[in-house]
C-alpha atoms as a PDB file:
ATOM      1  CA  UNK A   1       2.167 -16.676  18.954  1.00  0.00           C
ATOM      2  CA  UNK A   2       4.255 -19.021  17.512  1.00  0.00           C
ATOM      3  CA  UNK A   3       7.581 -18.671  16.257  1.00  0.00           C
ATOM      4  CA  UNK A   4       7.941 -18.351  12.153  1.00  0.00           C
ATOM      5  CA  UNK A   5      11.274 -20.240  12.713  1.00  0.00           C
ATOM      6  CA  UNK A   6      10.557 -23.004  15.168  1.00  0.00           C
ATOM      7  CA  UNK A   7       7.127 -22.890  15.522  1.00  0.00           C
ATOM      8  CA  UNK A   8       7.308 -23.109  19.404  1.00  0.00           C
ATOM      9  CA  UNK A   9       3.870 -21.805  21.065  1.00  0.00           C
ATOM     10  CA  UNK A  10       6.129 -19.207  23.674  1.00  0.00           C
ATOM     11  CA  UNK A  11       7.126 -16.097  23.137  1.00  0.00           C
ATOM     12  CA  UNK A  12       8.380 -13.408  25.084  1.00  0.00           C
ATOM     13  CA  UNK A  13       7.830  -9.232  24.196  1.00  0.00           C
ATOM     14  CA  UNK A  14      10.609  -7.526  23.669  1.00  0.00           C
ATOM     15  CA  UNK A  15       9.520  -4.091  22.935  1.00  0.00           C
ATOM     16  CA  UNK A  16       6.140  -2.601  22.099  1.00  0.00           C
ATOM     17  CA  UNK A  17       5.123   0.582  20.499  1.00  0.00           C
ATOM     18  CA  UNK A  18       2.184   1.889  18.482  1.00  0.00           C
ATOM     19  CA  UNK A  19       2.519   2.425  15.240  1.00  0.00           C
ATOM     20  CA  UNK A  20       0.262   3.611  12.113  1.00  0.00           C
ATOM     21  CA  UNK A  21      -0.726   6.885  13.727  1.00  0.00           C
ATOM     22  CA  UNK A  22      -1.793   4.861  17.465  1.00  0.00           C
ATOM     23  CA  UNK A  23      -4.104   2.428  15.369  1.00  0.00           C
ATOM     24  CA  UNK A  24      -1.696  -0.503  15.252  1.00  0.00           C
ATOM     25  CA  UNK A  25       0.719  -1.857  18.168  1.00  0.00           C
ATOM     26  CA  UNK A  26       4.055  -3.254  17.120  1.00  0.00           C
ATOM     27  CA  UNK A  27       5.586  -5.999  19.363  1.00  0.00           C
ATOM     28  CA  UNK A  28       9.127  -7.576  18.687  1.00  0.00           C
ATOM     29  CA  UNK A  29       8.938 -10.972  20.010  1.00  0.00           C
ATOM     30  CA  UNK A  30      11.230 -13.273  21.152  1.00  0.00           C
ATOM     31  CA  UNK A  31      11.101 -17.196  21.073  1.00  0.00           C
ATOM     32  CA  UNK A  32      11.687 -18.811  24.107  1.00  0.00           C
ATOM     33  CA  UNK A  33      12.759 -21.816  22.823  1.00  0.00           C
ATOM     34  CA  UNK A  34      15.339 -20.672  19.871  1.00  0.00           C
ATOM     35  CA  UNK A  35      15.735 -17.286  20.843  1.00  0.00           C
ATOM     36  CA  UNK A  36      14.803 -15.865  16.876  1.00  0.00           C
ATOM     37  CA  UNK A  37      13.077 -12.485  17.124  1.00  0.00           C
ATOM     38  CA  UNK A  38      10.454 -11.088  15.140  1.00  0.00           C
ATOM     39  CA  UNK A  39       7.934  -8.675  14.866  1.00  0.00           C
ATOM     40  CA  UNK A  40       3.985  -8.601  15.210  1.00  0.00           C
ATOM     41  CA  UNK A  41       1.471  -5.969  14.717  1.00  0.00           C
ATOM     42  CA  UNK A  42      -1.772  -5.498  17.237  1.00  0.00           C
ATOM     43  CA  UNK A  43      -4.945  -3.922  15.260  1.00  0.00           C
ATOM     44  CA  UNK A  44      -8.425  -3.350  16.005  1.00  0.00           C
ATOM     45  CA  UNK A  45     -10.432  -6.009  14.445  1.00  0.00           C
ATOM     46  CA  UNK A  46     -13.152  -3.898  12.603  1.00  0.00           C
ATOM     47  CA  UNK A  47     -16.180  -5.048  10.654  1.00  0.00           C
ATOM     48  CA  UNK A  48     -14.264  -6.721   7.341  1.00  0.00           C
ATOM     49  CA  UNK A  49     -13.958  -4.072   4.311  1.00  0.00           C
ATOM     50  CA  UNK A  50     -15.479  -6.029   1.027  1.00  0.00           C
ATOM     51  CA  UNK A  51     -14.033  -5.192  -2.393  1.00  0.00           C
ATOM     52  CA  UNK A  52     -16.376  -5.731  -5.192  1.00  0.00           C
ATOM     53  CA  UNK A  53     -13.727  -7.074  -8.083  1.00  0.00           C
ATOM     54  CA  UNK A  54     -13.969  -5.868 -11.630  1.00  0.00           C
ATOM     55  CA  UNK A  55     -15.895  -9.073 -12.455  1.00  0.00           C
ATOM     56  CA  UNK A  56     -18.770  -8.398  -9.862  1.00  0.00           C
ATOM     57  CA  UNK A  57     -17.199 -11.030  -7.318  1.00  0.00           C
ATOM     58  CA  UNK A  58     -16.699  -9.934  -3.792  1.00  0.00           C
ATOM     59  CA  UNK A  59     -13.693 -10.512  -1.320  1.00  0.00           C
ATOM     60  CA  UNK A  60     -12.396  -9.223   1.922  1.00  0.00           C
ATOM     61  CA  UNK A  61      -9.761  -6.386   1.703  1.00  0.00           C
ATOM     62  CA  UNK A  62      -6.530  -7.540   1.999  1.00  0.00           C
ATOM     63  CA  UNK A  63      -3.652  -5.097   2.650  1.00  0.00           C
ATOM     64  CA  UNK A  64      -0.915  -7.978   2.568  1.00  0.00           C
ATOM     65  CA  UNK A  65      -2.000  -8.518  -1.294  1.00  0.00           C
ATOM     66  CA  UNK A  66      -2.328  -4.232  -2.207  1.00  0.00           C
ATOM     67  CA  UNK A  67       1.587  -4.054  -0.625  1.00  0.00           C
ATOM     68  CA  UNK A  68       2.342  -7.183  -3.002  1.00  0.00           C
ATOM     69  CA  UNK A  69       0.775  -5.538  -5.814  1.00  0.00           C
ATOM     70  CA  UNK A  70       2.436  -1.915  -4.938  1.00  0.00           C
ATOM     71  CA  UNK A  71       6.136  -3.771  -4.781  1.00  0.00           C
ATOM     72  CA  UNK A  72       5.892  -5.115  -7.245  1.00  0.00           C
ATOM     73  CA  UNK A  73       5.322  -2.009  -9.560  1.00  0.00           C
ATOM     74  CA  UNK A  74       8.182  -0.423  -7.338  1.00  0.00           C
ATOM     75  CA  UNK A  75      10.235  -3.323  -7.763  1.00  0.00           C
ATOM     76  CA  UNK A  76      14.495  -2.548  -8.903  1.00  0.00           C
ATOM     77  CA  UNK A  77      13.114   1.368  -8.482  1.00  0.00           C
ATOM     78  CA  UNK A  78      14.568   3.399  -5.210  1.00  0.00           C
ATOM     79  CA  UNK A  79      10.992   3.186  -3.440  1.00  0.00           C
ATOM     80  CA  UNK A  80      11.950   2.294   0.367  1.00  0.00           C
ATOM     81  CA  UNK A  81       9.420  -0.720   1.733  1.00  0.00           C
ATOM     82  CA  UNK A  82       8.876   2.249   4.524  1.00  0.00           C
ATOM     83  CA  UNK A  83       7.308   4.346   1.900  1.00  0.00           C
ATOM     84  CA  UNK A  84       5.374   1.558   0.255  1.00  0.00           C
ATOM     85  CA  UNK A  85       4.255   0.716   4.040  1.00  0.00           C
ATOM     86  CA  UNK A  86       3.055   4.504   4.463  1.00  0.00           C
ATOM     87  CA  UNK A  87       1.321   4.449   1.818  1.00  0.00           C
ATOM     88  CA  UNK A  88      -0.480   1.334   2.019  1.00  0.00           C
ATOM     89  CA  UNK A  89      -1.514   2.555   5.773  1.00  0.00           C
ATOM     90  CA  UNK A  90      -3.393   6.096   4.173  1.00  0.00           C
ATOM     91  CA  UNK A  91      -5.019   3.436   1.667  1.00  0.00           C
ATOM     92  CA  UNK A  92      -6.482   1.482   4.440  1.00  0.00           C
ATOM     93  CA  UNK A  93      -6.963   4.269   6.443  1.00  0.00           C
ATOM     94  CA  UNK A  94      -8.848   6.366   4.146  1.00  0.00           C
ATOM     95  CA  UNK A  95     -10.906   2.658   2.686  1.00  0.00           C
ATOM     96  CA  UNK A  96     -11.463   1.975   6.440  1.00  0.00           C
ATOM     97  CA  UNK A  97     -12.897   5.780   7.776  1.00  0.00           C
ATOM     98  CA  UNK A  98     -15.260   5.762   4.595  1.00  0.00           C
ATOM     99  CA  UNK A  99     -17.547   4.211   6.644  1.00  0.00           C
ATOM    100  CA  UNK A 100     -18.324   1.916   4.230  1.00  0.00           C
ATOM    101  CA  UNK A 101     -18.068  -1.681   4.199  1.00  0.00           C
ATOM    102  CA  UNK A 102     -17.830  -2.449   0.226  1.00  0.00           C
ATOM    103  CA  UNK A 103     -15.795  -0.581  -1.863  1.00  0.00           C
ATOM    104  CA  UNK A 104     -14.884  -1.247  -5.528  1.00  0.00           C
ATOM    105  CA  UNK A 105     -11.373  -2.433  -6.805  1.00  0.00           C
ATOM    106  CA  UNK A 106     -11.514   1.073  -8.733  1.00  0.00           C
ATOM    107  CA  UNK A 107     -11.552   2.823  -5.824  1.00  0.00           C
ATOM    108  CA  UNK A 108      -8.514   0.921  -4.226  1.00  0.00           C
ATOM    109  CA  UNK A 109      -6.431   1.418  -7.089  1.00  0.00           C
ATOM    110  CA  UNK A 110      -7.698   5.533  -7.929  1.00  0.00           C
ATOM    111  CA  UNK A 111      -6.435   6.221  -4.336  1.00  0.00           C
ATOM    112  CA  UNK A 112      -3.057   4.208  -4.928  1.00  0.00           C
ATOM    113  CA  UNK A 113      -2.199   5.835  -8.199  1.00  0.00           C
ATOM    114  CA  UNK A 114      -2.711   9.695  -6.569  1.00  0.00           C
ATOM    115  CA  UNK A 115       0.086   8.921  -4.076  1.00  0.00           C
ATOM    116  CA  UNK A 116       2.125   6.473  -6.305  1.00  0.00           C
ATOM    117  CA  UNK A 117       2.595   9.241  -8.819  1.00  0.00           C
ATOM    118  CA  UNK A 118       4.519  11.358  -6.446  1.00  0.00           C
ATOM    119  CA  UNK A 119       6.428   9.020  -4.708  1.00  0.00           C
ATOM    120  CA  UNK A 120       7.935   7.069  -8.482  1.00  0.00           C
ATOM    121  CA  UNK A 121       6.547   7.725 -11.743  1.00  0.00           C
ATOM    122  CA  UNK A 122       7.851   4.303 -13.353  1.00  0.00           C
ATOM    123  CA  UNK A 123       6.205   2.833 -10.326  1.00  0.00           C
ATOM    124  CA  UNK A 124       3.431   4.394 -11.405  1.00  0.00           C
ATOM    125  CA  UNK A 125       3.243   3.810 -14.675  1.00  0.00           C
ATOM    126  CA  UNK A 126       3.821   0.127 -13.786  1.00  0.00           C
ATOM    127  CA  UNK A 127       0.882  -0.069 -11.718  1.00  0.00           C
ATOM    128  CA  UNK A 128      -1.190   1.669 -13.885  1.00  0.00           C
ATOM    129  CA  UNK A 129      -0.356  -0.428 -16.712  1.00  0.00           C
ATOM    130  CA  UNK A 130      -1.677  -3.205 -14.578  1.00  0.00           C
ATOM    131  CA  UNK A 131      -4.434  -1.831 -12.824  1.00  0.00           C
ATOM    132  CA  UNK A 132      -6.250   0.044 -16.244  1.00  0.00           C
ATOM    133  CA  UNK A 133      -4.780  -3.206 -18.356  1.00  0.00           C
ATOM    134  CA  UNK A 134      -3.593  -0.981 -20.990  1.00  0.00           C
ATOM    135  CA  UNK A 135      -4.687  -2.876 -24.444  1.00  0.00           C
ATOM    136  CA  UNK A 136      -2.391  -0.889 -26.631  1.00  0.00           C
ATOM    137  CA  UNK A 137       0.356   1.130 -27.080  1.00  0.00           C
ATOM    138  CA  UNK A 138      -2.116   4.135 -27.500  1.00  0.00           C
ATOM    139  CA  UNK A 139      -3.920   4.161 -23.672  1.00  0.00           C
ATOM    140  CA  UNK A 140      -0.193   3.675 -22.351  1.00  0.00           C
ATOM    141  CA  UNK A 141       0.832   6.794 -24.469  1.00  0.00           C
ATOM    142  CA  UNK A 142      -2.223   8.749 -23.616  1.00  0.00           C
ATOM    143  CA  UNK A 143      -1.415   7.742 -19.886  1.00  0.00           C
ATOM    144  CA  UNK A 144       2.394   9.327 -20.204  1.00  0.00           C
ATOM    145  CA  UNK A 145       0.816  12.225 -21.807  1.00  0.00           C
ATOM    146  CA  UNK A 146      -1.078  13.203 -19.278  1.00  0.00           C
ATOM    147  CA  UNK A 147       1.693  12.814 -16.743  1.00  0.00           C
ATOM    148  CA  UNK A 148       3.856  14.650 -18.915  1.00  0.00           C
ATOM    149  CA  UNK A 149       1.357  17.648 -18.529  1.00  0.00           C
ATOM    150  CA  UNK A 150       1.004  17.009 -15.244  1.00  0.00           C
ATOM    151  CA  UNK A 151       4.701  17.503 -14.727  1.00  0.00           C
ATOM    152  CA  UNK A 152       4.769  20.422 -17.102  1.00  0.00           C
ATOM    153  CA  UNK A 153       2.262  22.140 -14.868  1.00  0.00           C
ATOM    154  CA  UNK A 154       3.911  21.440 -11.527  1.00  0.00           C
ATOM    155  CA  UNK A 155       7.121  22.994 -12.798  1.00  0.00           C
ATOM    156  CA  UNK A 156       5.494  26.222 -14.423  1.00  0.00           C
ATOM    157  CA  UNK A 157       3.806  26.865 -11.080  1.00  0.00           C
ATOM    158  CA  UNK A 158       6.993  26.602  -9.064  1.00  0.00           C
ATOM    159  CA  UNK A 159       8.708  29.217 -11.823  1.00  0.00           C
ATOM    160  CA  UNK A 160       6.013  31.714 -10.956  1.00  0.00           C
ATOM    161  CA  UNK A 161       6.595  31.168  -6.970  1.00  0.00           C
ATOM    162  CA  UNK A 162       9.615  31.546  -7.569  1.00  0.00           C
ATOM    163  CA  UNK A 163      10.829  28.232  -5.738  1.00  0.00           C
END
C-alpha cells in the first residue's frame, strides 16, 4: 500500500476493525518511511454491479461517485459525512444482495431519495432536482407538494398516537 503522502511502498497496521456490518475491514496504516497515517478499507471483491445509465450506456457501480453525488446535495446542510457514509453502505448493500448484476440509474437514485428524505429535506430536494432534472418550476413545485403532504401526514399520525 503506498502512502497518499510519500508514496513509499511500506506500511505498517495500526489498528484493524470491521466495519459496514462485518462486510468491510478498516485498517489505519502507518508509513514507515514518513510516519503519515491513514486509513484503508478491506472488501470482498464480488462480481462488478453494472448500472445501465439513462442513455442506455453501461458502467460499473461506483460508490466513490454516489457519496460525491449525495455531498454534494448535502453540501453547507448539517448532514454528518458519517450519515452520508451509512447511507451510501444500505445503497450498496441493498444494490449488491439483489442478486443482480445490472441495475438501472433509476433504481440507484429511488433507493437514495427514500432515505435522503428523512435524514435532510433540502438535501433532498437538491438531489432530486438533479436526479429527475426538473425542467420547470412546475415538477419542482409538484415535488415540494408532495413532501409537504408527506410531512402533513407524518405529523397527523403522531397527534393520534399521541407522541
Amino acid at each position: 500500500m503506498h502512502c497518499p503522502h510519500c508514496g513509499y511502498s511500506s506500511s505498517k497496521v495500526v489498528d484493524s476493525r470491521p466495519t459496514d456490518d462485518g462486510k468491510a475491514i478498516r485498517r489505519r496504516r502507518e508509513c514507515e518511511q514518513c510516519g503519515f497515517r491513514f486509513t484503508t478499507f478491506e472488501r470482498i471483491e464480488a462480481t462488478p454491479l453494472l448500472v445501465i445509465k439513462k442513455n442506455g450506456n453501461r458502467e460499473e457501480f461506483n460508490r466513490e461517485k454516489l457519496t460525491r453525488g449525495i455531498v454534494r446535495a448535502a453540501e453547507k446542510r448539517p448532514v454528518s459525512m458519517a450519515a452520508i457514509t451509512d447511507l451510501v453502505n444500505k445503497v450498496t448493500n441493498k444494490l449488491q444482495g439483489s442478486g443482480e448484476n445490472e441495475v438501472t440509474s433509476t433504481e440507484i437514485g429511488e433507493l437514495v431519495m427514500a432515505d435522503l428524505v428523512d435524514l435532510d429535506e433540502i438535501s433532498y430536494i437538491r438531489f432530486a432536482s438533479v436526479y429527475r432534472q426538473f425542467k420547470d418550476m412546475s415538477v419542482f413545485y409538484e415535488e415540494l407538494k408532495e413532501m409537504m403532504e408527506r410531512d402533513a401526514e407524518k405529523k397527523h399520525g403522531d397527534d393520534e398516537t399521541g407522541e
